[in-house]
PDB file of N, CA and C in Angstrom:
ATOM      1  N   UNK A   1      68.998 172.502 124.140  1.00  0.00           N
ATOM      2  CA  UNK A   1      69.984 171.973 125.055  1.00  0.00           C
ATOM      3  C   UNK A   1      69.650 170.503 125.278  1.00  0.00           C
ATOM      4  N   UNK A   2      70.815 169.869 125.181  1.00  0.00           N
ATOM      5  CA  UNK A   2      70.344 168.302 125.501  1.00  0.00           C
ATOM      6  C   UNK A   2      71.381 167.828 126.667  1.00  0.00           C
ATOM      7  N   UNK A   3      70.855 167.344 127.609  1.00  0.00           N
ATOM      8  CA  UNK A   3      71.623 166.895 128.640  1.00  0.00           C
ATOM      9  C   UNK A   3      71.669 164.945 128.862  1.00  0.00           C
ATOM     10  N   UNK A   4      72.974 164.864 128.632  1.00  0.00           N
ATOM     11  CA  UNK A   4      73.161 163.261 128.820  1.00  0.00           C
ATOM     12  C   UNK A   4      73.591 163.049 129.687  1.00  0.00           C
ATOM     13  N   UNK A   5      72.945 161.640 130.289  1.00  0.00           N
ATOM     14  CA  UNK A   5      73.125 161.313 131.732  1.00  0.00           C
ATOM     15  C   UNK A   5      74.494 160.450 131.665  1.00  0.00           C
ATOM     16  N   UNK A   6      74.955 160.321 132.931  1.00  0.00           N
ATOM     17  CA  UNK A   6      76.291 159.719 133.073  1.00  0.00           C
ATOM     18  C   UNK A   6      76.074 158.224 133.207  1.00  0.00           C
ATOM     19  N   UNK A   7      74.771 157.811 132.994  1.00  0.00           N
ATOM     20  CA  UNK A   7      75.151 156.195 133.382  1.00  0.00           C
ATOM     21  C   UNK A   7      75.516 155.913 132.017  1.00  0.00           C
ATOM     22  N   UNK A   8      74.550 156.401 130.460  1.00  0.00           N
ATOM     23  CA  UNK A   8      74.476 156.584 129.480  1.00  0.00           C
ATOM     24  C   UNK A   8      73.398 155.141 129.148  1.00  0.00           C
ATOM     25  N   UNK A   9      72.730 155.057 129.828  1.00  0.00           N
ATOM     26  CA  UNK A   9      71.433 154.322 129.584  1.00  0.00           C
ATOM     27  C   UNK A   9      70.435 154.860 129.963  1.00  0.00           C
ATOM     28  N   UNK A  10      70.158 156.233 130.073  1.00  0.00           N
ATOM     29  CA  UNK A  10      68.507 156.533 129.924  1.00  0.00           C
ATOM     30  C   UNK A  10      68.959 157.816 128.508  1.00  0.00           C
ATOM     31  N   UNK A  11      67.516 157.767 128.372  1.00  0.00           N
ATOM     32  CA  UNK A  11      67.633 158.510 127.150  1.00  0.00           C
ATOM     33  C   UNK A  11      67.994 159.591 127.591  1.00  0.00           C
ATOM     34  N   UNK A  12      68.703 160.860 126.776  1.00  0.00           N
ATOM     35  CA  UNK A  12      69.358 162.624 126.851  1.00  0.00           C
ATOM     36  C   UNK A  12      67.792 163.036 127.037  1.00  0.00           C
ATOM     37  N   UNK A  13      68.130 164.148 127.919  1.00  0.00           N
ATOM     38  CA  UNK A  13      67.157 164.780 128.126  1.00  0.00           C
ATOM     39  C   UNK A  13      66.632 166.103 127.129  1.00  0.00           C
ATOM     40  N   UNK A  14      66.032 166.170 126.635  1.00  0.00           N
ATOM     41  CA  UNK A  14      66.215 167.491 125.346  1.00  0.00           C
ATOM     42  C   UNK A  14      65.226 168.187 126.016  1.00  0.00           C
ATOM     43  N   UNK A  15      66.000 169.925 126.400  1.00  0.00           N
ATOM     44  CA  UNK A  15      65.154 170.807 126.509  1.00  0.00           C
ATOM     45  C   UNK A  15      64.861 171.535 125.282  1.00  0.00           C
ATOM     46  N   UNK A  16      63.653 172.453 124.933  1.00  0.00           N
ATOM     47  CA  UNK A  16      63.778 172.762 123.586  1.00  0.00           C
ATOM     48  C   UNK A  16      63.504 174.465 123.739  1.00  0.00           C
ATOM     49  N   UNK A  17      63.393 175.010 125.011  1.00  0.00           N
ATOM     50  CA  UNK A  17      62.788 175.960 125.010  1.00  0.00           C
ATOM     51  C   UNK A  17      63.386 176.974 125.718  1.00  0.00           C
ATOM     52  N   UNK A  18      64.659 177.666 126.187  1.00  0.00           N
ATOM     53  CA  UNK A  18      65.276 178.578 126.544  1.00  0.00           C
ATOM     54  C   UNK A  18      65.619 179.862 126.429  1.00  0.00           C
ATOM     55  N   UNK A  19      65.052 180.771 126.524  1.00  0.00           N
ATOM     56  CA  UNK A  19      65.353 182.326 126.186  1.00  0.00           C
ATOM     57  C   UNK A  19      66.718 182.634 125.983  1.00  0.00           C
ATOM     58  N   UNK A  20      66.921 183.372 125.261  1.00  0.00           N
ATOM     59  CA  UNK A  20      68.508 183.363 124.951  1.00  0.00           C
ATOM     60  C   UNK A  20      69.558 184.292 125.904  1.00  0.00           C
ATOM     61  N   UNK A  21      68.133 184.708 126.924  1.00  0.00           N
ATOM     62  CA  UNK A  21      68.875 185.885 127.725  1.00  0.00           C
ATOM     63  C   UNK A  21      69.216 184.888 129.126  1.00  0.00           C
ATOM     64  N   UNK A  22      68.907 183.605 129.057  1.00  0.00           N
ATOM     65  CA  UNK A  22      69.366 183.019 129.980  1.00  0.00           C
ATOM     66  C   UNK A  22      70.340 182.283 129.772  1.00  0.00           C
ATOM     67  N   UNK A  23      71.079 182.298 128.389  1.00  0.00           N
ATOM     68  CA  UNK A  23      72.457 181.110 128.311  1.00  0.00           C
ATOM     69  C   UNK A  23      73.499 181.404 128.712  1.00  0.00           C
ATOM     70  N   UNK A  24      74.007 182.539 129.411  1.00  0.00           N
ATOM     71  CA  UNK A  24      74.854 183.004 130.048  1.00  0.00           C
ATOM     72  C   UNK A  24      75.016 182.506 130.907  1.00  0.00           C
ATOM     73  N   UNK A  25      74.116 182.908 131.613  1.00  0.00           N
ATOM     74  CA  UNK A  25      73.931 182.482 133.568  1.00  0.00           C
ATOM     75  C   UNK A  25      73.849 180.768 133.087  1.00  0.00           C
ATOM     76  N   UNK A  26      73.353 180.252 132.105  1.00  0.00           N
ATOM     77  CA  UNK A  26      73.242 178.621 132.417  1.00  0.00           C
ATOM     78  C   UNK A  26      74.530 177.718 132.202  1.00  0.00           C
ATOM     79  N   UNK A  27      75.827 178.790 131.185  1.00  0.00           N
ATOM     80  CA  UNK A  27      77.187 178.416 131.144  1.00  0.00           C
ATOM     81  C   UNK A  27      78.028 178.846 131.846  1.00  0.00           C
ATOM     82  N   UNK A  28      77.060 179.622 132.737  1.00  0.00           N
ATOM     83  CA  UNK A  28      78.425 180.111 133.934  1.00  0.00           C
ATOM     84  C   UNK A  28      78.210 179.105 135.171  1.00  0.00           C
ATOM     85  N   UNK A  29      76.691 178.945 135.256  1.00  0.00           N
ATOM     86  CA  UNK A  29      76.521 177.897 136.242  1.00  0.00           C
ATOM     87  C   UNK A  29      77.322 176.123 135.869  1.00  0.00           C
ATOM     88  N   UNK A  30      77.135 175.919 134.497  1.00  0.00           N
ATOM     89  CA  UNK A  30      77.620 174.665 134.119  1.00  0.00           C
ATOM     90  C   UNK A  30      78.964 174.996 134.778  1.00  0.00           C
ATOM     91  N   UNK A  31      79.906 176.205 134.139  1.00  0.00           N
ATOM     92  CA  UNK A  31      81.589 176.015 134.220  1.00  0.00           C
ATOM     93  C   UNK A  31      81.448 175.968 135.980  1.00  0.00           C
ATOM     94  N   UNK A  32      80.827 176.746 137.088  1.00  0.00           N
ATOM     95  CA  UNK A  32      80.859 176.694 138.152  1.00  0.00           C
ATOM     96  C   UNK A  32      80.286 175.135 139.111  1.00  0.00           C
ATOM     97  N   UNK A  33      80.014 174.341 138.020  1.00  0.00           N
ATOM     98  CA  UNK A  33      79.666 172.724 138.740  1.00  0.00           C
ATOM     99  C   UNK A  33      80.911 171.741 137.931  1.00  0.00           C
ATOM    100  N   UNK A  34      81.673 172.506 137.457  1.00  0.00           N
ATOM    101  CA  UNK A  34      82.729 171.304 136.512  1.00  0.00           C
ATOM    102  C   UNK A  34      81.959 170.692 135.536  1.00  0.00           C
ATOM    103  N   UNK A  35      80.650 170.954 135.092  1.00  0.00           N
ATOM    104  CA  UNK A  35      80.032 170.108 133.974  1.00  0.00           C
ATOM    105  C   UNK A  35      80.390 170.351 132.723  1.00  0.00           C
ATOM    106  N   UNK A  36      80.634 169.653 132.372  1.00  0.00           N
ATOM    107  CA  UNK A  36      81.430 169.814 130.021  1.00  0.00           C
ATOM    108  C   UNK A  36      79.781 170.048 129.299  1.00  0.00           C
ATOM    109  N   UNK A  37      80.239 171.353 128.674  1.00  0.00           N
ATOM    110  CA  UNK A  37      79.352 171.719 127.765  1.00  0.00           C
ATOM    111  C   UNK A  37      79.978 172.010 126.628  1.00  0.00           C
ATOM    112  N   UNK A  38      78.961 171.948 125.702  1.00  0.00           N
ATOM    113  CA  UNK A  38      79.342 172.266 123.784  1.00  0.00           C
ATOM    114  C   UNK A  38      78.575 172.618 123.007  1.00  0.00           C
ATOM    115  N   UNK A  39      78.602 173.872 122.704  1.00  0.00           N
ATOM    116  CA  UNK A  39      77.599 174.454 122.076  1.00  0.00           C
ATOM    117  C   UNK A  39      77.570 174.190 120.208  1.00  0.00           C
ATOM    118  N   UNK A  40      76.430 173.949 119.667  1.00  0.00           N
ATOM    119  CA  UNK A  40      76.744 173.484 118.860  1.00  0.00           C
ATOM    120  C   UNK A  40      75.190 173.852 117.795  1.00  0.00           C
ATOM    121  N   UNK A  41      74.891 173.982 116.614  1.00  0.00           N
ATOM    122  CA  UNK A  41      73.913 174.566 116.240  1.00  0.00           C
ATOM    123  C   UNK A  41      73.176 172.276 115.090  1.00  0.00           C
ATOM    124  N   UNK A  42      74.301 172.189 115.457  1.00  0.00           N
ATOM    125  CA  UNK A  42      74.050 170.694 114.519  1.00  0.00           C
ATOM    126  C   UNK A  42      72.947 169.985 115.817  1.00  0.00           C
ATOM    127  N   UNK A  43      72.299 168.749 115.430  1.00  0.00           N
ATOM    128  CA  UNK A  43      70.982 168.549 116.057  1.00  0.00           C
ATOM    129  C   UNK A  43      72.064 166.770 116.233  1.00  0.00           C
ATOM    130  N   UNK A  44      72.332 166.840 117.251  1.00  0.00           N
ATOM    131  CA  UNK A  44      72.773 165.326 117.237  1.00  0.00           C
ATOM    132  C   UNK A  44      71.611 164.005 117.417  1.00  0.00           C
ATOM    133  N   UNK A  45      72.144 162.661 116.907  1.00  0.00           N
ATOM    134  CA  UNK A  45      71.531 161.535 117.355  1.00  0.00           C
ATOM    135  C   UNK A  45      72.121 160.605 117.678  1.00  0.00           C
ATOM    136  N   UNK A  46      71.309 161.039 119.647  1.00  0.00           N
ATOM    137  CA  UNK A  46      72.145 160.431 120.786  1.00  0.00           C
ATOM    138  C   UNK A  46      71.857 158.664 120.709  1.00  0.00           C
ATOM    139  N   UNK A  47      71.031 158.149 120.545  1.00  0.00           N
ATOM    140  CA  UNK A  47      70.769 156.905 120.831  1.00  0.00           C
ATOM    141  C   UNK A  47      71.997 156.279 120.535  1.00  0.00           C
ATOM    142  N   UNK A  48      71.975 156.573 118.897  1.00  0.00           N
ATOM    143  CA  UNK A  48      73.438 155.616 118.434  1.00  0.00           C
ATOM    144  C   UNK A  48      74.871 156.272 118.953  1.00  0.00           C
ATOM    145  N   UNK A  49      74.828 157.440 119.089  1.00  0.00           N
ATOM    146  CA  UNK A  49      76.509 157.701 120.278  1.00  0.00           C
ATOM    147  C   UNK A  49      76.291 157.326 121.301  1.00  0.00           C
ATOM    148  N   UNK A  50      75.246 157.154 122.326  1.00  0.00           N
ATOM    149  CA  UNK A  50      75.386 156.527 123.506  1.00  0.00           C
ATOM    150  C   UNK A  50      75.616 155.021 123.581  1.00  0.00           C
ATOM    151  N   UNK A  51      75.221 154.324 122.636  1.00  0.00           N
ATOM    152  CA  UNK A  51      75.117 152.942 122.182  1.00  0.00           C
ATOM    153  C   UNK A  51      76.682 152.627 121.987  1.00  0.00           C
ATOM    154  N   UNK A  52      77.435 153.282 120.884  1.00  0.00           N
ATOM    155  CA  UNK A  52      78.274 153.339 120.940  1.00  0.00           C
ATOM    156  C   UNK A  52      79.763 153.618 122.000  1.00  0.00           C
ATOM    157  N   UNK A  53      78.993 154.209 123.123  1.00  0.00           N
ATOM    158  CA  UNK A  53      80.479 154.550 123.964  1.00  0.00           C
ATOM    159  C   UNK A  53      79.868 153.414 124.812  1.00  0.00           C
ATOM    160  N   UNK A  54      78.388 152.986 125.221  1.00  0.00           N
ATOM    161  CA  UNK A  54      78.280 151.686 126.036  1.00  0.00           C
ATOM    162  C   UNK A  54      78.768 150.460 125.608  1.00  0.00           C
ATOM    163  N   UNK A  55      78.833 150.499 124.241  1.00  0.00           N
ATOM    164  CA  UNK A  55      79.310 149.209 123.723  1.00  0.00           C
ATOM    165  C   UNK A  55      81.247 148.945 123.695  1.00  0.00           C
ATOM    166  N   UNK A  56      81.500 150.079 123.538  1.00  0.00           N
ATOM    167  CA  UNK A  56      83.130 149.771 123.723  1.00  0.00           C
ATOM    168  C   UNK A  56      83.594 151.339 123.918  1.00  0.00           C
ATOM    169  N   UNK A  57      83.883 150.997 125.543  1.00  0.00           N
ATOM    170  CA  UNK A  57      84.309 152.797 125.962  1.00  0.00           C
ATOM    171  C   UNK A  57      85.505 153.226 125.078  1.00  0.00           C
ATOM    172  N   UNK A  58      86.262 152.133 125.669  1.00  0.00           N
ATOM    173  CA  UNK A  58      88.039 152.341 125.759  1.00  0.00           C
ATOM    174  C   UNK A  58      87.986 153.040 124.024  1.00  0.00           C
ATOM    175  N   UNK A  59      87.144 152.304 123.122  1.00  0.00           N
ATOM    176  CA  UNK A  59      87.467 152.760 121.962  1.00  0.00           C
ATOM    177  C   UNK A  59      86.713 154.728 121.351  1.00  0.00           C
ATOM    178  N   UNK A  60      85.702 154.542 122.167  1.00  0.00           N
ATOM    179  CA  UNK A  60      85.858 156.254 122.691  1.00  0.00           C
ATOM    180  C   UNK A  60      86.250 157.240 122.999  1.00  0.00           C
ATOM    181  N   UNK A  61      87.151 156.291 124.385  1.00  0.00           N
ATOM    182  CA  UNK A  61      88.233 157.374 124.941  1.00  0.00           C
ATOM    183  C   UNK A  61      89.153 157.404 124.290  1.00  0.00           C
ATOM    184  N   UNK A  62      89.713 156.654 123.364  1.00  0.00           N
ATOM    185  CA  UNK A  62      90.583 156.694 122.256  1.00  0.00           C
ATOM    186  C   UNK A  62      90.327 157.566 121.710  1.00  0.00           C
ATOM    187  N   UNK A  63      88.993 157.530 120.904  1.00  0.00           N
ATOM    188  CA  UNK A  63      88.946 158.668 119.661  1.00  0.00           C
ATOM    189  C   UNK A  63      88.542 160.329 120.487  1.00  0.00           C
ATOM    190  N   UNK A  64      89.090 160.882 121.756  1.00  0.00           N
ATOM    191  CA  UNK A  64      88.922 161.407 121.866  1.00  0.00           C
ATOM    192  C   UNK A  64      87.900 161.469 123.262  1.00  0.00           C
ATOM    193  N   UNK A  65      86.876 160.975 123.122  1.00  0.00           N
ATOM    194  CA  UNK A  65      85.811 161.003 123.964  1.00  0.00           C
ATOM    195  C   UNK A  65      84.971 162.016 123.989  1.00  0.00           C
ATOM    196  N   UNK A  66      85.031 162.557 124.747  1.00  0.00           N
ATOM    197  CA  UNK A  66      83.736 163.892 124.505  1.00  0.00           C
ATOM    198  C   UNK A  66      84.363 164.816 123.386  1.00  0.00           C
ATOM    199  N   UNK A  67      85.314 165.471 123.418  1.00  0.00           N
ATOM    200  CA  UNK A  67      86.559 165.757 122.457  1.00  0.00           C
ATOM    201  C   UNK A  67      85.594 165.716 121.332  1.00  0.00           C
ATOM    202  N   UNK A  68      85.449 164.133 120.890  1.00  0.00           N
ATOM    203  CA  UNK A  68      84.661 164.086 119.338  1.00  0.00           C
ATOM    204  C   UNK A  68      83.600 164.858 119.095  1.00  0.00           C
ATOM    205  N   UNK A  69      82.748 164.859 119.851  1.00  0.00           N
ATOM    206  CA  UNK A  69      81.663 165.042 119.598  1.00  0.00           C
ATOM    207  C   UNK A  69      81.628 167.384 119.828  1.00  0.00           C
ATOM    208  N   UNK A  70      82.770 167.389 119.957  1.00  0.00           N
ATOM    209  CA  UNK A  70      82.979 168.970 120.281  1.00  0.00           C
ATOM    210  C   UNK A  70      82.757 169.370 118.516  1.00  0.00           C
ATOM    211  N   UNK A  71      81.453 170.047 118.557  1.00  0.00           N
ATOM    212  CA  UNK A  71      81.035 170.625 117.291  1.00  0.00           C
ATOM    213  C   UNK A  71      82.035 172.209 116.813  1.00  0.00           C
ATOM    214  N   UNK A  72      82.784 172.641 117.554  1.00  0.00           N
ATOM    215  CA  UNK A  72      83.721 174.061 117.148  1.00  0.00           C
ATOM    216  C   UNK A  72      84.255 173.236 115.906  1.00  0.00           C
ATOM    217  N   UNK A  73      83.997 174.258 115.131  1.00  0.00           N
ATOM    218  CA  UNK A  73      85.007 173.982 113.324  1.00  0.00           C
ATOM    219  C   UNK A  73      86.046 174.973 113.578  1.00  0.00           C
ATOM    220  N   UNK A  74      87.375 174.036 112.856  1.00  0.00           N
ATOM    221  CA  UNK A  74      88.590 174.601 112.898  1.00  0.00           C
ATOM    222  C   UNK A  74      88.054 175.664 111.382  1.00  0.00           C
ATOM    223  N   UNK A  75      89.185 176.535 111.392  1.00  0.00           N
ATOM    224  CA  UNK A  75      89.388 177.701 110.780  1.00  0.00           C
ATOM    225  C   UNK A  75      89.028 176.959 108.833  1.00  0.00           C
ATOM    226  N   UNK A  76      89.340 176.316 108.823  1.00  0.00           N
ATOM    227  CA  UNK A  76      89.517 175.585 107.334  1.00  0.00           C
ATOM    228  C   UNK A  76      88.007 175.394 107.221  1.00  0.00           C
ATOM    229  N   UNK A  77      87.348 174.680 107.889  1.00  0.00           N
ATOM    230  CA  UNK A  77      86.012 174.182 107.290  1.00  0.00           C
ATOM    231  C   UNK A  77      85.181 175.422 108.044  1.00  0.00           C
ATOM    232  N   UNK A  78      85.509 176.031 108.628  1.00  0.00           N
ATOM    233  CA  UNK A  78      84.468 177.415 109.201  1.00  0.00           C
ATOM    234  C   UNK A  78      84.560 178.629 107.737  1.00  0.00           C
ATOM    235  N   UNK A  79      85.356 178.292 106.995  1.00  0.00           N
ATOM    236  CA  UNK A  79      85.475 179.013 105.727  1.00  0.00           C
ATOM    237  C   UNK A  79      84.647 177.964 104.577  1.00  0.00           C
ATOM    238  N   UNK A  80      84.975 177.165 104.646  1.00  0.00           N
ATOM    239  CA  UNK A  80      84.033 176.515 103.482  1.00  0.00           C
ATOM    240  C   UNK A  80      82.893 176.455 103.966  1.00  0.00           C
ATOM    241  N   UNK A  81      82.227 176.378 105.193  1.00  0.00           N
ATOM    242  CA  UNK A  81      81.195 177.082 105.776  1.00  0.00           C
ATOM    243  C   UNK A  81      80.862 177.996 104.942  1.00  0.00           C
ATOM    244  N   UNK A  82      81.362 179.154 105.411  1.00  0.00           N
ATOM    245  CA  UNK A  82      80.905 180.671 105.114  1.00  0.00           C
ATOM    246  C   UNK A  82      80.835 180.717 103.078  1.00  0.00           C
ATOM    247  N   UNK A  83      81.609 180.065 102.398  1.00  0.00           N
ATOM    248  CA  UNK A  83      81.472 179.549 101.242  1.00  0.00           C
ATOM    249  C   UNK A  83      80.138 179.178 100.804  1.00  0.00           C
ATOM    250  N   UNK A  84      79.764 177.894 101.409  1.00  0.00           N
ATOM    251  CA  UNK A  84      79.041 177.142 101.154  1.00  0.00           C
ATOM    252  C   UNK A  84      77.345 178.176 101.279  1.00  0.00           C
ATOM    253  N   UNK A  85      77.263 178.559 102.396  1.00  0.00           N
ATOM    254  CA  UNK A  85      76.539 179.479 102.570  1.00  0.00           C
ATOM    255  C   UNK A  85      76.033 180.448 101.925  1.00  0.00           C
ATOM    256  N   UNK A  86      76.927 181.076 101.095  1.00  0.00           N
ATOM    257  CA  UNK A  86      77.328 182.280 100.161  1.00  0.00           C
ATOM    258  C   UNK A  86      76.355 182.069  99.234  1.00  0.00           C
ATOM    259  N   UNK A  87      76.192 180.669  98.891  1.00  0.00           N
ATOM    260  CA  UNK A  87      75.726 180.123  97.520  1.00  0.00           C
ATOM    261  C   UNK A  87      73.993 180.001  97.887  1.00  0.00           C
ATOM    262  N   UNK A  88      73.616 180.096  99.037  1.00  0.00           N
ATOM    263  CA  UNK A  88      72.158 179.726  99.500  1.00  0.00           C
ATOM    264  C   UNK A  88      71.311 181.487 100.181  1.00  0.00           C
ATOM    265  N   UNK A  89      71.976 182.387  99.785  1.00  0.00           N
ATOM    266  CA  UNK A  89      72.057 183.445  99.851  1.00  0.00           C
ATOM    267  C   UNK A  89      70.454 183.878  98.825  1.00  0.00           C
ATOM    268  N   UNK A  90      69.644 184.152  99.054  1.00  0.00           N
ATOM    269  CA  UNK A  90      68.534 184.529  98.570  1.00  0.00           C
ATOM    270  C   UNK A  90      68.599 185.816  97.528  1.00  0.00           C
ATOM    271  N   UNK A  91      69.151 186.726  97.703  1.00  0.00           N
ATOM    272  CA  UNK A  91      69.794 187.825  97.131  1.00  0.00           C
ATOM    273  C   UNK A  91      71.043 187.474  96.029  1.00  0.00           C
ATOM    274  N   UNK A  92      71.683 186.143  96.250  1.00  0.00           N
ATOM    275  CA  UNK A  92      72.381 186.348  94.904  1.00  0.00           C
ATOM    276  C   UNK A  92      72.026 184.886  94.358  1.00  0.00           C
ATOM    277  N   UNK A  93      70.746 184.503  94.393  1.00  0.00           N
ATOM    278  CA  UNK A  93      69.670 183.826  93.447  1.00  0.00           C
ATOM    279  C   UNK A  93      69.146 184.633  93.185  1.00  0.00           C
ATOM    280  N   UNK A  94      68.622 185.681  92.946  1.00  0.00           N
ATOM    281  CA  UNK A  94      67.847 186.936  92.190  1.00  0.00           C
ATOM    282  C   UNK A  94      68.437 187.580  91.612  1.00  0.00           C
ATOM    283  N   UNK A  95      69.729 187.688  92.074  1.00  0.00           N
ATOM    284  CA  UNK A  95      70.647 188.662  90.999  1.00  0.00           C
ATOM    285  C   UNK A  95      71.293 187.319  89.639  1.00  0.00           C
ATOM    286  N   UNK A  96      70.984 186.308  90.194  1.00  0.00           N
ATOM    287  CA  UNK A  96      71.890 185.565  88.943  1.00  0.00           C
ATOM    288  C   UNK A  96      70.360 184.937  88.037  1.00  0.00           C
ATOM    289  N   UNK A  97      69.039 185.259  88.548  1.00  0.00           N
ATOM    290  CA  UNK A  97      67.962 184.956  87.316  1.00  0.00           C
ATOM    291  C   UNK A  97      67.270 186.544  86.832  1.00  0.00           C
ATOM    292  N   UNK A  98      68.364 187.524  87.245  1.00  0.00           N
ATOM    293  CA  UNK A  98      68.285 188.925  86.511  1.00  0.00           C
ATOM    294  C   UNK A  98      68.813 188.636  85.207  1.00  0.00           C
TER     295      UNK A  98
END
């Protein structure tokens, strides 16, 4: 979990260590404070997006703003996903050097 501050000049805070039996209660508490969360398995690097929305918002809030950075894959690339994947499959590298 990485939490970025709203001034967007101190560094995100990265927690690294959460039981998984607590992410429930920690997205019910987020939706119950109005805080925007996005779950996302990709490892971002905040320095240069924070750099970036300090250096020219308006052109942020243009492209969306937090919006962008929302890691959910539409239906099209969540299949070339599952594709792509297919191929790194340990079990059908053994069946294809049978």
């Amino acid at each position: 979990m990485t939490i970025a501050f709203t001034d967007f000049k101190r560094d995100v805070l990265l927690v690294d260590s959460i039981p998984s039996t607590s992410f429930d209660g920690i997205k019910e508490w987020l939706n119950t404070t109005d805080l925007k969360y996005y779950e996302s398995r990709l490892n971002l690097n905040w320095r240069p997006i924070l750099k970036t929305i300090i250096h020219d918002p308006e052109k942020f809030i243009e492209d969306g703003g937090w919006e962008s950075l929302n890691m959910e894959v539409s239906d099209s690339e969540s299949e070339n996903s599952e594709e792509s994947d297919q191929g790194h499959e340990p079990s059908d590298d053994e069946d294809d050097d049978s």
